[in-house]
PDB file of N, CA and C in Angstrom:
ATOM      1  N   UNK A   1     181.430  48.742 186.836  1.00  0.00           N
ATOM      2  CA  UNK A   1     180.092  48.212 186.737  1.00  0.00           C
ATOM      3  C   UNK A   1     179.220  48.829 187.818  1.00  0.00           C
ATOM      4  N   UNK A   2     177.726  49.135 187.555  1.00  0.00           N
ATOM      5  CA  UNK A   2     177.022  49.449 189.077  1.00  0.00           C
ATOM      6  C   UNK A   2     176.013  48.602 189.366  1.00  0.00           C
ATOM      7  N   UNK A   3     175.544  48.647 190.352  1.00  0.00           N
ATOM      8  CA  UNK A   3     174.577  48.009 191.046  1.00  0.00           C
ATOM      9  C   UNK A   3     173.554  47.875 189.933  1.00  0.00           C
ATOM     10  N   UNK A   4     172.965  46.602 190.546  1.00  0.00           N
ATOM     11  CA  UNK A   4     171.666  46.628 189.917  1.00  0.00           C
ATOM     12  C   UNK A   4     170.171  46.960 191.076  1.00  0.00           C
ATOM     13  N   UNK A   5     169.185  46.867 190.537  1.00  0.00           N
ATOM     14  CA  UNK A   5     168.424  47.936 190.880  1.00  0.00           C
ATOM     15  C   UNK A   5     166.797  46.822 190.669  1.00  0.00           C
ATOM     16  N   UNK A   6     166.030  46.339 191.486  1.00  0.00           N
ATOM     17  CA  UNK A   6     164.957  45.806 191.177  1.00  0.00           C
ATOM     18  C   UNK A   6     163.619  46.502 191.213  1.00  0.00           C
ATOM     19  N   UNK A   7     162.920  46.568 190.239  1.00  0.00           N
ATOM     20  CA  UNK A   7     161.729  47.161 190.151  1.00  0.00           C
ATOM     21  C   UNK A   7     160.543  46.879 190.057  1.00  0.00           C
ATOM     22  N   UNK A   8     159.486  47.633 189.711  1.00  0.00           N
ATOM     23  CA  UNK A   8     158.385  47.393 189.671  1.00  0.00           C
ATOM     24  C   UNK A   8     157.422  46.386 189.125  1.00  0.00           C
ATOM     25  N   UNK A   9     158.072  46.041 187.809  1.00  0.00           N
ATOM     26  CA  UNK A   9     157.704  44.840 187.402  1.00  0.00           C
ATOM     27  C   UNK A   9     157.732  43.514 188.522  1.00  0.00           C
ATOM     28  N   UNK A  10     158.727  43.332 188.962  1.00  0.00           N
ATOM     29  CA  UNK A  10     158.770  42.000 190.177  1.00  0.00           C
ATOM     30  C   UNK A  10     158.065  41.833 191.244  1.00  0.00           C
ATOM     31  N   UNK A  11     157.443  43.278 191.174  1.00  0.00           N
ATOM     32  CA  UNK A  11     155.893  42.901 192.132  1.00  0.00           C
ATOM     33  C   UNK A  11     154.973  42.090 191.603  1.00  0.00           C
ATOM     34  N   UNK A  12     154.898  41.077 192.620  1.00  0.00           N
ATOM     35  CA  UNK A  12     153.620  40.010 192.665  1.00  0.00           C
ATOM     36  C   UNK A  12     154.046  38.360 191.599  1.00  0.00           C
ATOM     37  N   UNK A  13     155.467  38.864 191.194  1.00  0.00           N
ATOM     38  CA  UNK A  13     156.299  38.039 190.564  1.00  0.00           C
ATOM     39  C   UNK A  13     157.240  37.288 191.273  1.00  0.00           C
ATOM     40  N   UNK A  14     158.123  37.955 191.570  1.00  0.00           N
ATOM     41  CA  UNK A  14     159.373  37.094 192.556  1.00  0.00           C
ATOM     42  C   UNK A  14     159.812  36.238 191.930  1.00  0.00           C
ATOM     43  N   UNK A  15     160.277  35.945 190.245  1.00  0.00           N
ATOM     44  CA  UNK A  15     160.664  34.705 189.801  1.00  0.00           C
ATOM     45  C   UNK A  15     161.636  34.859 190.487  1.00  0.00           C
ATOM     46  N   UNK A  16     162.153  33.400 190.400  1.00  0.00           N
ATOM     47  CA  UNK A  16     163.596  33.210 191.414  1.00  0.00           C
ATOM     48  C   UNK A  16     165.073  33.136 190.583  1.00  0.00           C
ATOM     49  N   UNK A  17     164.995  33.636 188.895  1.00  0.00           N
ATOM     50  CA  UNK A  17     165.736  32.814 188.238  1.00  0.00           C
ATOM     51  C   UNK A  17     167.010  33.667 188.271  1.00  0.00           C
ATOM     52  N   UNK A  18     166.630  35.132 189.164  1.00  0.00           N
ATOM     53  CA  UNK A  18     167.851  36.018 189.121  1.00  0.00           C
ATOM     54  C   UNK A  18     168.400  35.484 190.382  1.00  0.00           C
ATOM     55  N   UNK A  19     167.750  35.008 191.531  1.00  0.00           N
ATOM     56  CA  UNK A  19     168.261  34.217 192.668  1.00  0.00           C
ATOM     57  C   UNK A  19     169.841  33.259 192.392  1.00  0.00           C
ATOM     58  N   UNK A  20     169.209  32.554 191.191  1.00  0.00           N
ATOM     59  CA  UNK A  20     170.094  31.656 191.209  1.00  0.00           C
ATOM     60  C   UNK A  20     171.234  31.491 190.658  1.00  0.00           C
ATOM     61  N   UNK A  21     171.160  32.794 189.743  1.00  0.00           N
ATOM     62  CA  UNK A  21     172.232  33.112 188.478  1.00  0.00           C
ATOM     63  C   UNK A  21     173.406  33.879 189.717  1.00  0.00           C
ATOM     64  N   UNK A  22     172.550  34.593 190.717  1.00  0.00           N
ATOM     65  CA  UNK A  22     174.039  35.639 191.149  1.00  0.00           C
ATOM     66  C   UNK A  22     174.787  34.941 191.834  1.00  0.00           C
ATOM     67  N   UNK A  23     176.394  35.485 191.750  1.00  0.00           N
ATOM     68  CA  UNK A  23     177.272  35.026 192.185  1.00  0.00           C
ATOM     69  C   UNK A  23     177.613  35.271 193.413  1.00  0.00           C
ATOM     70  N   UNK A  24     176.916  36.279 193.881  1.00  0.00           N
ATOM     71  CA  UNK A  24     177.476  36.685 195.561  1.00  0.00           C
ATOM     72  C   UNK A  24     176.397  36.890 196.086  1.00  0.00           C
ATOM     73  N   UNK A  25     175.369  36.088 196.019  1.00  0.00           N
ATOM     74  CA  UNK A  25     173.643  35.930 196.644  1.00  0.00           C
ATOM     75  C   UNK A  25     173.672  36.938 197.052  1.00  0.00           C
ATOM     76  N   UNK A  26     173.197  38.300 196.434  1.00  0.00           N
ATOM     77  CA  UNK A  26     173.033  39.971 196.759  1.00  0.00           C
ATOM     78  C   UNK A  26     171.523  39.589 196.603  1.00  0.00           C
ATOM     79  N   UNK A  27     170.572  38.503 196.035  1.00  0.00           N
ATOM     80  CA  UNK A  27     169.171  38.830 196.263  1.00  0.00           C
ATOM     81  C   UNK A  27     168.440  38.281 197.038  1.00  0.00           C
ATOM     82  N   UNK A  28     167.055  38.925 197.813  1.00  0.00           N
ATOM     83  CA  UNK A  28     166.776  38.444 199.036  1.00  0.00           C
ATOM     84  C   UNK A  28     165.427  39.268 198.843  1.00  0.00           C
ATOM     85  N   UNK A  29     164.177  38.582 199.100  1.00  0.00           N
ATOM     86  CA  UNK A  29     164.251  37.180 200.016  1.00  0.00           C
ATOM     87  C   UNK A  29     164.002  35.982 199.436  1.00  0.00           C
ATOM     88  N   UNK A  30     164.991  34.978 199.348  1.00  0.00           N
ATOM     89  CA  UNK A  30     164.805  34.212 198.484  1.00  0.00           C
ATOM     90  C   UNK A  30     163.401  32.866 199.236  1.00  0.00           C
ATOM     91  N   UNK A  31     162.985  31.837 198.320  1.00  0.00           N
ATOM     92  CA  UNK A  31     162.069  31.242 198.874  1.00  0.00           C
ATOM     93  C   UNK A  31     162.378  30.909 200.166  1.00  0.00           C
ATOM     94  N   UNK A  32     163.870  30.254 200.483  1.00  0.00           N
ATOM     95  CA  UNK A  32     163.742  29.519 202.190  1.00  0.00           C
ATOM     96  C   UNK A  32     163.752  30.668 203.068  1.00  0.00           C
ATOM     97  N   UNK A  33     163.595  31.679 202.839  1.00  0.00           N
ATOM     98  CA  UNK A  33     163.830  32.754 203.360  1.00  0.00           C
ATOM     99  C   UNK A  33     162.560  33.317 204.208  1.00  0.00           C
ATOM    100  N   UNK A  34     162.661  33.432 205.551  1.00  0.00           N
ATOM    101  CA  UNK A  34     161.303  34.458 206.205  1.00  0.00           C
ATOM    102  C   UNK A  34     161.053  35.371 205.828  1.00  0.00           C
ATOM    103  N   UNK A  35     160.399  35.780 205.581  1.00  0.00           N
ATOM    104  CA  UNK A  35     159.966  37.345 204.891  1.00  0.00           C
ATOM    105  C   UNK A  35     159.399  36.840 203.598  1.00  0.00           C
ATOM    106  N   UNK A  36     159.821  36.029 202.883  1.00  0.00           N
ATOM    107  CA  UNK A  36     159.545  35.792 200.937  1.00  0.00           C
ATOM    108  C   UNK A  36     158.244  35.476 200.825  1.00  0.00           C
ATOM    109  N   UNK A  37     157.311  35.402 201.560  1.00  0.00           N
ATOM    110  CA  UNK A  37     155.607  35.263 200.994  1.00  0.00           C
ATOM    111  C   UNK A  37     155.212  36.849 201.356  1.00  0.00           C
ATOM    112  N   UNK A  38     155.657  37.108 202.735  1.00  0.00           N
ATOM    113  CA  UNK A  38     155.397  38.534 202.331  1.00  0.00           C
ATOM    114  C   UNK A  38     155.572  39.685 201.894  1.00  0.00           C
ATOM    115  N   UNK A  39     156.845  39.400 201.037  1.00  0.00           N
ATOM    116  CA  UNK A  39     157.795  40.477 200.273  1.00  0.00           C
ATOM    117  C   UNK A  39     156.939  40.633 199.421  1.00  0.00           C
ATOM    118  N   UNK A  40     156.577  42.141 198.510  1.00  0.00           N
ATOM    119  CA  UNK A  40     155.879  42.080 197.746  1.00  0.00           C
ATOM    120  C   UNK A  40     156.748  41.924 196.339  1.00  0.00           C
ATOM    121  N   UNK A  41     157.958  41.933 196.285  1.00  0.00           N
ATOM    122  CA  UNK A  41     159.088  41.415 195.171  1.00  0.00           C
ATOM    123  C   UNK A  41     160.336  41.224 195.983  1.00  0.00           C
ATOM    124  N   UNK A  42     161.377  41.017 195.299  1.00  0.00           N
ATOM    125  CA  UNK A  42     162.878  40.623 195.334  1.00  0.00           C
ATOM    126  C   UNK A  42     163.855  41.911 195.655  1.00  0.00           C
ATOM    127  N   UNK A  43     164.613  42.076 196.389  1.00  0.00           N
ATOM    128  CA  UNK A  43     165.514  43.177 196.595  1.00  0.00           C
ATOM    129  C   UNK A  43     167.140  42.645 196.264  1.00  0.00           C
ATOM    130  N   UNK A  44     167.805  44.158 195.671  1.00  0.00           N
ATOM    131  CA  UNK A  44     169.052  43.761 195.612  1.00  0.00           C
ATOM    132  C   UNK A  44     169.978  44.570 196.542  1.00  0.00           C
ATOM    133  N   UNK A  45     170.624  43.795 197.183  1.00  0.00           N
ATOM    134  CA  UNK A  45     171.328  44.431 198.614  1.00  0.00           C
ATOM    135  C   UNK A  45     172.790  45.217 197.775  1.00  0.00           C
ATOM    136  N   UNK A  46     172.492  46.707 197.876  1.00  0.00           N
ATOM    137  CA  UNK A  46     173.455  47.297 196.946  1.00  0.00           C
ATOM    138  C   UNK A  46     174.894  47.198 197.848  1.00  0.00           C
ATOM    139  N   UNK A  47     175.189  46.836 199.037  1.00  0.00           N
ATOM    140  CA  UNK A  47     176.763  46.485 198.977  1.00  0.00           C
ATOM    141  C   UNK A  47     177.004  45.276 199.373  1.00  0.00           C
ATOM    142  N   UNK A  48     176.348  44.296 198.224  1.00  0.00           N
ATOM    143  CA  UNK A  48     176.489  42.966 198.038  1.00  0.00           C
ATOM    144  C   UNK A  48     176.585  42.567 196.610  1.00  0.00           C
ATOM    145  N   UNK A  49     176.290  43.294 195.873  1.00  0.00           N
ATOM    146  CA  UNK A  49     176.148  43.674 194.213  1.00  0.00           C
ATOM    147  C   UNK A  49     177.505  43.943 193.770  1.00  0.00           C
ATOM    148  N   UNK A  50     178.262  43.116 193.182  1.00  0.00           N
ATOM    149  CA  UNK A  50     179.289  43.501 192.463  1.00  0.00           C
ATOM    150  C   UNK A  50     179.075  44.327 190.669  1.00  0.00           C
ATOM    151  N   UNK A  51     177.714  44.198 190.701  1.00  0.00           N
ATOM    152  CA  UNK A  51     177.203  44.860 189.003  1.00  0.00           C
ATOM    153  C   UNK A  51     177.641  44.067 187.283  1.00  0.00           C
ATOM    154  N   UNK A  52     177.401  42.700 188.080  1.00  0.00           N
ATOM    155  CA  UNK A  52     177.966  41.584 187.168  1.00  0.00           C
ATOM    156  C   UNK A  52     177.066  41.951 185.591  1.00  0.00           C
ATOM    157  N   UNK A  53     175.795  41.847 186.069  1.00  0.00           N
ATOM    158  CA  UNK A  53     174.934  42.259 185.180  1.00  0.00           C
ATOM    159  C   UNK A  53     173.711  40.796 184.531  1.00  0.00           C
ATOM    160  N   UNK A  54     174.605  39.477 185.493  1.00  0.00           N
ATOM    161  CA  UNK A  54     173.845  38.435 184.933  1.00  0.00           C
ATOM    162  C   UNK A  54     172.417  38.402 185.300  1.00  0.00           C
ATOM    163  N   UNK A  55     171.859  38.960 186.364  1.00  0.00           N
ATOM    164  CA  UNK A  55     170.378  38.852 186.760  1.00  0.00           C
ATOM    165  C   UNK A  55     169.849  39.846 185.413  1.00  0.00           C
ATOM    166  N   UNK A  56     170.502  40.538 185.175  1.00  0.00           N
ATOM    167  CA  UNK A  56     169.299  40.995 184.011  1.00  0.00           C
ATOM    168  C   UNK A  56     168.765  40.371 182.803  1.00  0.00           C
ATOM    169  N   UNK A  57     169.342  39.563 182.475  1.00  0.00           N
ATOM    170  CA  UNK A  57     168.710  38.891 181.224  1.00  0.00           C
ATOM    171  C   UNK A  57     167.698  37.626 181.684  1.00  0.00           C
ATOM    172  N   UNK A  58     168.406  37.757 183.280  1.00  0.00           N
ATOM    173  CA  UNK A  58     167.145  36.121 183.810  1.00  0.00           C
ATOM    174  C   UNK A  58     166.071  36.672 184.086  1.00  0.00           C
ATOM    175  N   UNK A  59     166.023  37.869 184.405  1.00  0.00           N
ATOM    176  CA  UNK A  59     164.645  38.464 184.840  1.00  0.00           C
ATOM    177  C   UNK A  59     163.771  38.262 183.801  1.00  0.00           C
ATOM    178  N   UNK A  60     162.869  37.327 183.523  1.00  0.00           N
ATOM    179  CA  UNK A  60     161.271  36.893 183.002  1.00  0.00           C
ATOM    180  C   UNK A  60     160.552  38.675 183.241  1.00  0.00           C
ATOM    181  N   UNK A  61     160.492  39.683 183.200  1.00  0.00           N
ATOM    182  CA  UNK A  61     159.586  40.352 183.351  1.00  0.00           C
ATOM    183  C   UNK A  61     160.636  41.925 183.446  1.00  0.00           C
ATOM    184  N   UNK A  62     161.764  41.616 183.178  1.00  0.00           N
ATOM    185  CA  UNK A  62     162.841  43.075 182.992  1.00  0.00           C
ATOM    186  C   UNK A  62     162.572  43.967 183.574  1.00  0.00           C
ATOM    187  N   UNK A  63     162.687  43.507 185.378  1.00  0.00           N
ATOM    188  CA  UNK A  63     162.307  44.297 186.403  1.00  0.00           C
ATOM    189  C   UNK A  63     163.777  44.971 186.773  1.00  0.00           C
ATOM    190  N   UNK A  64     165.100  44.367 186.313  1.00  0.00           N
ATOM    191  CA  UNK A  64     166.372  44.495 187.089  1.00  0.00           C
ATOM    192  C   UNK A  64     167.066  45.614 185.749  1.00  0.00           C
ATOM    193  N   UNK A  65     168.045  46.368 186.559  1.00  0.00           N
ATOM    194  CA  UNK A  65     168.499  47.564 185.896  1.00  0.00           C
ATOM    195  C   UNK A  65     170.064  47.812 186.889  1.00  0.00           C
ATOM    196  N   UNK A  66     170.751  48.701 185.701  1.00  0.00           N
ATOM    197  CA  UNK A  66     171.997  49.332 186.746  1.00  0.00           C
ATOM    198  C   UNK A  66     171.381  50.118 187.290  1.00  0.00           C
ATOM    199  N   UNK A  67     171.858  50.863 188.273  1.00  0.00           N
ATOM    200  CA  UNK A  67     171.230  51.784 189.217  1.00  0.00           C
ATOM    201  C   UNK A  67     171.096  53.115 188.204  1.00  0.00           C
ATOM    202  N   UNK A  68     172.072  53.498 187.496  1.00  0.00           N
ATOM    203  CA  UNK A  68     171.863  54.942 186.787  1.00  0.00           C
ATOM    204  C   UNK A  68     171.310  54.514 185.476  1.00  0.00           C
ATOM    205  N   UNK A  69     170.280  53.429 185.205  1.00  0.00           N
ATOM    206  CA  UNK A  69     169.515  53.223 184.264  1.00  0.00           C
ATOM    207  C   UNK A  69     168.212  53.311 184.033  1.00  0.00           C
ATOM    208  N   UNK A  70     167.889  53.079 185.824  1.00  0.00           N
ATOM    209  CA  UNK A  70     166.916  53.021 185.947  1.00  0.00           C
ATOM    210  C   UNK A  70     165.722  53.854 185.078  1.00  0.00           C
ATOM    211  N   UNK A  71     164.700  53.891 185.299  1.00  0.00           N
ATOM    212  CA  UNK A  71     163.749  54.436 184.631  1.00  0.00           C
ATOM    213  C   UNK A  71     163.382  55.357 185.246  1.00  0.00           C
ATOM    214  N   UNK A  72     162.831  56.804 185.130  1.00  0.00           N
ATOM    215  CA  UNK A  72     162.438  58.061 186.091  1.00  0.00           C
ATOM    216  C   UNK A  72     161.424  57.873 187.106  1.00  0.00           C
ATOM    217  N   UNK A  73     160.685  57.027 186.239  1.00  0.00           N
ATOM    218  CA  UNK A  73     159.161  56.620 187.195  1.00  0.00           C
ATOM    219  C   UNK A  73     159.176  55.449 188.374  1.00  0.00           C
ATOM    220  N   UNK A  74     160.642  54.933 188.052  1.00  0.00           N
ATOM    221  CA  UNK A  74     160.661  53.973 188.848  1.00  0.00           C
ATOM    222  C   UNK A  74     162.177  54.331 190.079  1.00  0.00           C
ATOM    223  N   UNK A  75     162.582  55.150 190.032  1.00  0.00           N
ATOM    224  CA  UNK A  75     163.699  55.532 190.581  1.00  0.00           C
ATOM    225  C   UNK A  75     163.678  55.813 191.978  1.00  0.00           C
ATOM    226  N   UNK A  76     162.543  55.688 192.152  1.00  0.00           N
ATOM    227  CA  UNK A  76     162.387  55.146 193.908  1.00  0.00           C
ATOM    228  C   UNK A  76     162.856  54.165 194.281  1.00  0.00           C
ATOM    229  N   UNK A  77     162.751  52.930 193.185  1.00  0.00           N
ATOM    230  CA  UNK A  77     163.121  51.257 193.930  1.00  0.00           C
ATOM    231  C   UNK A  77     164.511  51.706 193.968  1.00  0.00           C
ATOM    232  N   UNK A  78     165.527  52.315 193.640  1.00  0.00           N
ATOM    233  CA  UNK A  78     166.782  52.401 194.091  1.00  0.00           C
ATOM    234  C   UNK A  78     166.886  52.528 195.860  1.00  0.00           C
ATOM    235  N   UNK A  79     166.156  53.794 196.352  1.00  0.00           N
ATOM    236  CA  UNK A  79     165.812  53.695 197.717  1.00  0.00           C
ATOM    237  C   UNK A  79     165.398  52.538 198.100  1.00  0.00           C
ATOM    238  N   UNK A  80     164.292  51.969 197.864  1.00  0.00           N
ATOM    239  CA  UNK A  80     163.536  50.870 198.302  1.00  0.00           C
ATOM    240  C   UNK A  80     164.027  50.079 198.367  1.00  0.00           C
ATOM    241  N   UNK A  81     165.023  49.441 197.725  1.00  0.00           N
ATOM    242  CA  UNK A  81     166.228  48.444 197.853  1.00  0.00           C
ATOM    243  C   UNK A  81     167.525  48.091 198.901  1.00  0.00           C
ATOM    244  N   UNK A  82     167.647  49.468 199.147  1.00  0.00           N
ATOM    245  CA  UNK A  82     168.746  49.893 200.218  1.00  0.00           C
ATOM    246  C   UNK A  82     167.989  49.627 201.446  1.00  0.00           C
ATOM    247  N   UNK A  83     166.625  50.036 201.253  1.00  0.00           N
ATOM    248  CA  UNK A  83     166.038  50.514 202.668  1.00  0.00           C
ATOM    249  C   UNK A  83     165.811  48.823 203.188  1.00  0.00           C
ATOM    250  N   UNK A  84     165.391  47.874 202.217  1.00  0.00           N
ATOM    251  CA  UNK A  84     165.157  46.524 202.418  1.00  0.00           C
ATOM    252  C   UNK A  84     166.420  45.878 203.424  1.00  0.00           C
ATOM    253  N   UNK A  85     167.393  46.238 203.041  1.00  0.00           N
ATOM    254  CA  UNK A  85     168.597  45.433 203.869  1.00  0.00           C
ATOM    255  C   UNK A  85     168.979  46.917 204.861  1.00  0.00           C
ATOM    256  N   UNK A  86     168.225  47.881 205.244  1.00  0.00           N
ATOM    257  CA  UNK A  86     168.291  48.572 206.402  1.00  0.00           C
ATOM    258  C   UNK A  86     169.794  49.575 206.194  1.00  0.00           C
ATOM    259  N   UNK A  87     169.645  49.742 205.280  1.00  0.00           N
ATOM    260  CA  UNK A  87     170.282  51.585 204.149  1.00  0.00           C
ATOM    261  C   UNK A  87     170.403  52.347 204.229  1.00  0.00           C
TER     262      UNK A  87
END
């Protein structure tokens, strides 16, 4: 399985419903969390990601992807993700 991968869509979104589905809390920043008003979306901490695959169908706005699915235009948030938990 690979990582999943959060994108562009979850800007200015942040639903929380992939928060709650994962099994090894790989997403951050969740609401009690410092940083989460000023995150501009949700990150997935890629060696915390086992690549279950359940955040993708909770995502309201099909921002979440495996990493080699991603989309071309968006294949930066793979970086951007890593870089969030300091990558």
């Amino acid at each position: 399985m690979d990582i999943r991968v959060i994108t562009e869509p979850c800007i200015g979104v942040k639903d929380a419903s992939c928060v709650a589905i994962c099994p090894v809390d790989a997403i951050h920043p969740t609401a009690g969390e410092a940083g989460f008003d000023a995150a501009a979306q949700l990150f997935i901490d890629p060696d915390t990601c086992i690549g279950c695959g359940l955040c993708d169908d909770e995502c309201p706005v099909r921002a979440i992807y495996p990493a080699d699915e991603v989309p071309a235009k968006w294949r930066h948030y793979i970086q951007l993700n890593a870089e969030h938990f300091g990558k």
